[in-house]
Protein backbone atom coordinates (compact mmCIF):
# COMPACT_ATOMS: atom_id res chain seq x y z
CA UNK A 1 85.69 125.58 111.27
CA UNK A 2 88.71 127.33 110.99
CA UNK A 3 91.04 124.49 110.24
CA UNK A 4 88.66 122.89 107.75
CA UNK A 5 89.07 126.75 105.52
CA UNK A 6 92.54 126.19 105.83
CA UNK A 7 92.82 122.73 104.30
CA UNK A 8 90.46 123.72 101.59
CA UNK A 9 92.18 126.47 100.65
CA UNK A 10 95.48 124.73 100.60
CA UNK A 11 94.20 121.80 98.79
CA UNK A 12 91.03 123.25 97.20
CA UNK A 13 88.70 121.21 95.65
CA UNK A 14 89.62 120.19 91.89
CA UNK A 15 87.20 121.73 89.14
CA UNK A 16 87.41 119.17 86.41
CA UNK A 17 88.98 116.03 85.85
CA UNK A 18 92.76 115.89 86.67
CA UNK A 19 93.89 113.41 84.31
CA UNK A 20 95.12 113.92 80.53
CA UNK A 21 93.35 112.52 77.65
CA UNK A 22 93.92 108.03 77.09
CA UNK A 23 95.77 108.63 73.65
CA UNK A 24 98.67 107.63 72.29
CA UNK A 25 101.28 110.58 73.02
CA UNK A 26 100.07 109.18 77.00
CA UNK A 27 101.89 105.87 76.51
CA UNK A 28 104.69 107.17 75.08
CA UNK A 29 105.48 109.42 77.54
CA UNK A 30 104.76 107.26 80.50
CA UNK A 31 106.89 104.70 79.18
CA UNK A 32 109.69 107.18 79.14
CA UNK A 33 109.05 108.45 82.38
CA UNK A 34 109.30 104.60 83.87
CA UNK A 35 112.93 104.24 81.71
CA UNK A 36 114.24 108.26 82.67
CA UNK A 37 112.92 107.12 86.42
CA UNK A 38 114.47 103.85 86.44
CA UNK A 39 117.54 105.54 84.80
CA UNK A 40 117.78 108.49 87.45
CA UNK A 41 117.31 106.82 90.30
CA UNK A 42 120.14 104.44 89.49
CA UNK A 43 122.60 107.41 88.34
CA UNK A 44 121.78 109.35 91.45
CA UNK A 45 122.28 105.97 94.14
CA UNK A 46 125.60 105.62 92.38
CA UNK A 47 127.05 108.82 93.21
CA UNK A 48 125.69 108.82 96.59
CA UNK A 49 123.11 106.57 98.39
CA UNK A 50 122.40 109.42 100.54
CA UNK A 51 122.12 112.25 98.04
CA UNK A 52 119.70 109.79 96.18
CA UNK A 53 117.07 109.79 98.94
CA UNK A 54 116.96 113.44 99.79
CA UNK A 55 116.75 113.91 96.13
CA UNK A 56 113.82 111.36 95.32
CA UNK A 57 111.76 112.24 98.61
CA UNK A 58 112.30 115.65 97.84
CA UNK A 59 111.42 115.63 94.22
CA UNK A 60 108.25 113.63 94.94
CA UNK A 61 107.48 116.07 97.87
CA UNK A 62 107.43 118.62 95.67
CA UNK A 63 105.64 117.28 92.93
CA UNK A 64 102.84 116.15 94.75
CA UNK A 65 102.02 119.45 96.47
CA UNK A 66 102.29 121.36 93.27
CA UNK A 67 99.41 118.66 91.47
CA UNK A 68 97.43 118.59 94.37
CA UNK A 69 97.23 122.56 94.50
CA UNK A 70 96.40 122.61 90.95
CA UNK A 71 92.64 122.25 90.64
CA UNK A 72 92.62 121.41 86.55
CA UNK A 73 94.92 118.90 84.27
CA UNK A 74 98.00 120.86 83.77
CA UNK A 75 100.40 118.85 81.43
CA UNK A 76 103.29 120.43 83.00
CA UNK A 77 102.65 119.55 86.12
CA UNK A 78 100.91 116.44 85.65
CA UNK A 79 103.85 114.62 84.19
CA UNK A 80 106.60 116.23 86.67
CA UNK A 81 104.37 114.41 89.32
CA UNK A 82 104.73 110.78 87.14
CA UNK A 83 108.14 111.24 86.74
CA UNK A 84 109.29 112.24 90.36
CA UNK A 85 107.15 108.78 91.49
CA UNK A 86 108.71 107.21 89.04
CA UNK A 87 112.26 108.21 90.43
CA UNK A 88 110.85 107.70 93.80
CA UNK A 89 109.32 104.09 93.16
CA UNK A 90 111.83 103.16 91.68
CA UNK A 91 114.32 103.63 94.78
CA UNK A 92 111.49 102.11 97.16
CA UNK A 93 111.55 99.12 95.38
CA UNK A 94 115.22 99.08 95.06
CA UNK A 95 115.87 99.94 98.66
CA UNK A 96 113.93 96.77 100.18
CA UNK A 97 116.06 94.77 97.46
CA UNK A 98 119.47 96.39 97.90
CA UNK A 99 119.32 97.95 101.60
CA UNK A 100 117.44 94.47 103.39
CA UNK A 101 118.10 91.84 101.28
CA UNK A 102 114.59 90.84 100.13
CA UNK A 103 114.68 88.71 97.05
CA UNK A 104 113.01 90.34 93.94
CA UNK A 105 109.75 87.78 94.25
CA UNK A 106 109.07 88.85 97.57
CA UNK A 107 109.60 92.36 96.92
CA UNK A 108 107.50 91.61 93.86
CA UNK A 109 104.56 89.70 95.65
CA UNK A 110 104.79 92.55 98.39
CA UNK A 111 103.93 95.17 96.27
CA UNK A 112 101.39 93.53 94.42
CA UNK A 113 99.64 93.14 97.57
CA UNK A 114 99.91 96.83 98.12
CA UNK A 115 98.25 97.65 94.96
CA UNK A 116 95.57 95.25 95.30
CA UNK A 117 95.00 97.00 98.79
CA UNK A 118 94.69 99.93 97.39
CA UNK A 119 92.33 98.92 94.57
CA UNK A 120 90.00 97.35 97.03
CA UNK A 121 90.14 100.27 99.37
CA UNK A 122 89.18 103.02 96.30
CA UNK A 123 86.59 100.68 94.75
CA UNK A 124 84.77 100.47 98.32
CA UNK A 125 85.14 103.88 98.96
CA UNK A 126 84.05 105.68 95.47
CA UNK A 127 82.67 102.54 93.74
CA UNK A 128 84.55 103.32 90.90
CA UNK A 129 88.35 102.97 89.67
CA UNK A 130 87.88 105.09 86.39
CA UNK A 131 90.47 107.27 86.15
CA UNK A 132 87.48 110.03 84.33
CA UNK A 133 86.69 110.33 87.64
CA UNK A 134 89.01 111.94 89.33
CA UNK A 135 87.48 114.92 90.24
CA UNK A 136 87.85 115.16 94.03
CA UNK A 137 90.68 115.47 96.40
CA UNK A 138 90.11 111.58 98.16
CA UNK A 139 89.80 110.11 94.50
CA UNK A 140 92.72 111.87 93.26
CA UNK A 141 94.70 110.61 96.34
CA UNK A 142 93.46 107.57 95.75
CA UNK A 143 94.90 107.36 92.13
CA UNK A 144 98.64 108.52 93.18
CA UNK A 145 99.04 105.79 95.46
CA UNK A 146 97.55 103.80 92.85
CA UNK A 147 100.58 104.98 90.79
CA UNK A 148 103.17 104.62 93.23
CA UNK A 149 102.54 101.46 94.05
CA UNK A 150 102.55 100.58 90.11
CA UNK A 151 105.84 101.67 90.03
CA UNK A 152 107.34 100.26 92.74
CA UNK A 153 105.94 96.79 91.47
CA UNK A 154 106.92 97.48 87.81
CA UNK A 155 109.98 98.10 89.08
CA UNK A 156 110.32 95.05 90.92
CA UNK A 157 109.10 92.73 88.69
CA UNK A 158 111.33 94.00 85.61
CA UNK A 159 114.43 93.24 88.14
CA UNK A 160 112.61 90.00 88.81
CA UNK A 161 112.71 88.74 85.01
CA UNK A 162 115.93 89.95 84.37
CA UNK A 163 118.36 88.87 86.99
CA UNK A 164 116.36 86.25 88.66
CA UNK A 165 115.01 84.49 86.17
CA UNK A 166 117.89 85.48 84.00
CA UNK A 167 116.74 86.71 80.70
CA UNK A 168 118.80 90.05 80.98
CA UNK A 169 116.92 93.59 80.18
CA UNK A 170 116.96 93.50 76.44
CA UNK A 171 114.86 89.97 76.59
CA UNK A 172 112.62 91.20 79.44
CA UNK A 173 111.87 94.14 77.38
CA UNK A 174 110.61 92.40 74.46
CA UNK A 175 108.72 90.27 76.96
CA UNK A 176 106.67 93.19 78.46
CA UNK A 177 106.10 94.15 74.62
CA UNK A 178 104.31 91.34 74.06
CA UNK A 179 102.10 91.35 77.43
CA UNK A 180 101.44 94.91 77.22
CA UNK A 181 99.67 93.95 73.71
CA UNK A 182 97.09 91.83 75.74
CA UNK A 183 95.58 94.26 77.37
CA UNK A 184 95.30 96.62 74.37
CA UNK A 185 94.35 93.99 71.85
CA UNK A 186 91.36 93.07 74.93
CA UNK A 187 90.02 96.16 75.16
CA UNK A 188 89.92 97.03 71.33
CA UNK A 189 89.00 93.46 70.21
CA UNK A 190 87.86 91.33 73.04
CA UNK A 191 85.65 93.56 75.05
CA UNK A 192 87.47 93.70 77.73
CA UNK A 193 86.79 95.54 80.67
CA UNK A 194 88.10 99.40 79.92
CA UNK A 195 89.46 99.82 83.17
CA UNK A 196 90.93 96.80 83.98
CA UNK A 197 92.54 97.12 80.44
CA UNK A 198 94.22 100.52 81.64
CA UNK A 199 95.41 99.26 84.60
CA UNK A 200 96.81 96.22 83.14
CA UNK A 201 98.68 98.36 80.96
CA UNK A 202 99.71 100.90 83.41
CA UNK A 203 101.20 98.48 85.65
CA UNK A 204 103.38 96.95 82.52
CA UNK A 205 104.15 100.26 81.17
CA UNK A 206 106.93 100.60 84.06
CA UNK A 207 109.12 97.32 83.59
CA UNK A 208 108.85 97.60 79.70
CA UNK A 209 110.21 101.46 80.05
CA UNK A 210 112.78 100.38 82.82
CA UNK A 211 114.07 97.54 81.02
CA UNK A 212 115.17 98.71 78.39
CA UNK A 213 116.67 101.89 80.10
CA UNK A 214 118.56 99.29 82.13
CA UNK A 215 119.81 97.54 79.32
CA UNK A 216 121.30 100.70 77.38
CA UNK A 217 122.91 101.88 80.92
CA UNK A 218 123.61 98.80 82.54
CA UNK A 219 127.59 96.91 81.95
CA UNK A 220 126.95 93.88 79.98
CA UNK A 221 128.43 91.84 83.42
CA UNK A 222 124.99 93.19 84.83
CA UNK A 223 121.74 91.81 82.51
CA UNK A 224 123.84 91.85 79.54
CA UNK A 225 123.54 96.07 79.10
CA UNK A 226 124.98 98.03 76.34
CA UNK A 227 126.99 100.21 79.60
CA UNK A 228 125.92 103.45 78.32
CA UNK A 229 125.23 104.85 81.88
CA UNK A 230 122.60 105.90 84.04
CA UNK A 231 123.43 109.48 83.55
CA UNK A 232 123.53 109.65 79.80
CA UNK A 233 119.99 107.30 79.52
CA UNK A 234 118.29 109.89 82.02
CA UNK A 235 119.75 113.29 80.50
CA UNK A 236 117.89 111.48 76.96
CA UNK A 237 114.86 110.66 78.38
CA UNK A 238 114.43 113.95 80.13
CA UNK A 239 114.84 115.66 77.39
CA UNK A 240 112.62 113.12 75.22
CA UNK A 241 109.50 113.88 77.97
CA UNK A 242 109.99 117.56 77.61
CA UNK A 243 109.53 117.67 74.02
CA UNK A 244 106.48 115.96 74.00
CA UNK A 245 104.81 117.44 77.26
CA UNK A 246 105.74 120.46 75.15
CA UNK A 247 103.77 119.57 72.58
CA UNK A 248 101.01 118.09 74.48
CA UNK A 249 100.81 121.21 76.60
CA UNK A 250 100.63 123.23 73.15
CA UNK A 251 97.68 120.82 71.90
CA UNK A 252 96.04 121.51 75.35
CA UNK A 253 95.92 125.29 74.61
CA UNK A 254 94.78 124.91 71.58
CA UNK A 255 91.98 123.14 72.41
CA UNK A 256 90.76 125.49 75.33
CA UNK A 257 91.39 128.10 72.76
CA UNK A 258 88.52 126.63 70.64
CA UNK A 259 86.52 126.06 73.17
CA UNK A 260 86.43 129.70 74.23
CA UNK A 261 85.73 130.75 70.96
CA UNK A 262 83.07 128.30 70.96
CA UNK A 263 81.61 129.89 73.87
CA UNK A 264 81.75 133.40 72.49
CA UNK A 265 79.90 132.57 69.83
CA UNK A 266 77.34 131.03 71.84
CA UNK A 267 75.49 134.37 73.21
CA UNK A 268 75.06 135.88 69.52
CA UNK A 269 73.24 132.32 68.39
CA UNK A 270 71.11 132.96 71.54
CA UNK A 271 70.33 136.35 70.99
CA UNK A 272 69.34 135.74 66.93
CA UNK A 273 66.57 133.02 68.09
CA UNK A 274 65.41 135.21 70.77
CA UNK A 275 64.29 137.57 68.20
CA UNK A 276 62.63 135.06 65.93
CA UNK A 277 58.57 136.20 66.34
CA UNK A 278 56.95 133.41 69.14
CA UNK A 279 54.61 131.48 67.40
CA UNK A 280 55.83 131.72 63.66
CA UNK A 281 56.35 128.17 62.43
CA UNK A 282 58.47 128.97 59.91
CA UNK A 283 60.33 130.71 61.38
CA UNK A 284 61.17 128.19 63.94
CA UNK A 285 62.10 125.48 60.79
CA UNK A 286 64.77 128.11 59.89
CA UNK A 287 65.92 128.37 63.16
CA UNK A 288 69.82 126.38 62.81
């Protein structure tokens, strides 16, 4: 009995749904969190392999206790929690590349078997994969491994297109440009399945994003890059997702702002009609 308080009260129960709004300020900054993860990871394995992994594991550590102790969307922490898995995908799918050799398409077939695992496991479990509904601790787990493993195979199958297949990052960008369309064009047009549309898109949200941060930081010897640097790319990107988690945190207020007044306002409606004589017909048509 004890130890069951104790989890709860370390990772209580959330209260609403923990995701923000499907809009377009969300795309935008998720694609910038693939290219600044993408970006970071790189910068950070270049200065020192080891450094890189305390640093990622760390970061993603961190990010997912302070979400999962949160019991309501938080902007803030929300999108620290994307872009830490981002950073730590990204060297996960790297690492079985770099550190044991494994070609891109295996690395890229591995991780799509992952997801699909994952999908199959959350779909048998909650019968659902919306992401409305994640309201409770398993289905909220549920979606960050969901994410993780997104990124790791976003990140592996940009790398795929790029230097295996040889169409550099600038061409593999434009690529993922064009598929992402099909999923939006789907769901608006084609009555496509709303959450297999998100999904679709979520998954090619990370190679567009990290292709084209590779091809401003990469040397043009390496998937014909423009060689601006990891370091410069993340510092940009970083500072790109803060402004607009600014501004989406700002919108977030605002809105819980009007819905308090909303609710204020409520108890003097309810107290007007209580006085309104029982019985009295017109009365009640005046009623609002």
């Amino acid at each position: 009995m004890r130890s069951s308080v104790n989890v709860a009260s370390r990772w209580p129960e959330p209260l609403a749904v923990k995701v923000p709004q499907i809009a377009v300020l969300f795309w935008v900054i998720k694609v910038l969190t693939t290219a600044m993860g993408e970006a970071a990871s790189d910068y950070l394995v270049s200065v020192n392999i080891a450094l890189a992994g305390v640093v990622g594991a760390t970061g993603f550590g961190v990010a997912m206790w302070w979400q999962f102790r949160t019991r309501r969307y938080a902007a803030w922490t929300y999108w620290f929690a994307v872009a830490m898995v981002a950073v730590f995908g990204t060297m996960a799918a790297d690492g079985l590349h770099v550190e044991l050799g494994l070609p891109y398409a295996v690395t890229t077939i591995g991780y799509a078997t992952v997801l699909a695992v994952v999908f199959v496991l959350w779909r048998r479990t909650e019968g659902t994969l919306s992401i409305h509904s994640i309201t409770t601790r398993r289905r909220e787990t549920f979606y960050w491994l969901t994410v993780l493993a997104t990124f790791a195979l976003g990140t592996a199958v940009g790398d795929l297109t790029a230097t295996t297949f040889k169409l550099g990052y600038f061409a593999s960008g434009v690529l993922f440009a064009v598929v992402i369309m099909v999923p939006a064009i789907g769901w608006w047009a084609l009555g496509f399945n709303p959450v297999f549309a998100f999904w679709f898109a979520y998954v090619i949200t990370r190679p567009l994003g990290a292709s084209f941060a590779d091809w401003f930081a990469k040397p043009h010897s390496v998937g014909r890059g423009l060689g601006i640097g990891g370091g410069p790319v993340t510092l940009v990107s970083a500072l790109a997702i803060a402004g607009l988690v600014a501004y989406a945190a700002a919108q977030d207020r605002s809105r819980a702002g009007s819905h308090t007044r909303a609710a204020h306002a409520a108890p003097a409606r309810s107290e007007r009609a209580t006085r309104i004589p029982i019985g009295d017909p017109a009365a009640l048509e005046e009623r609002p």
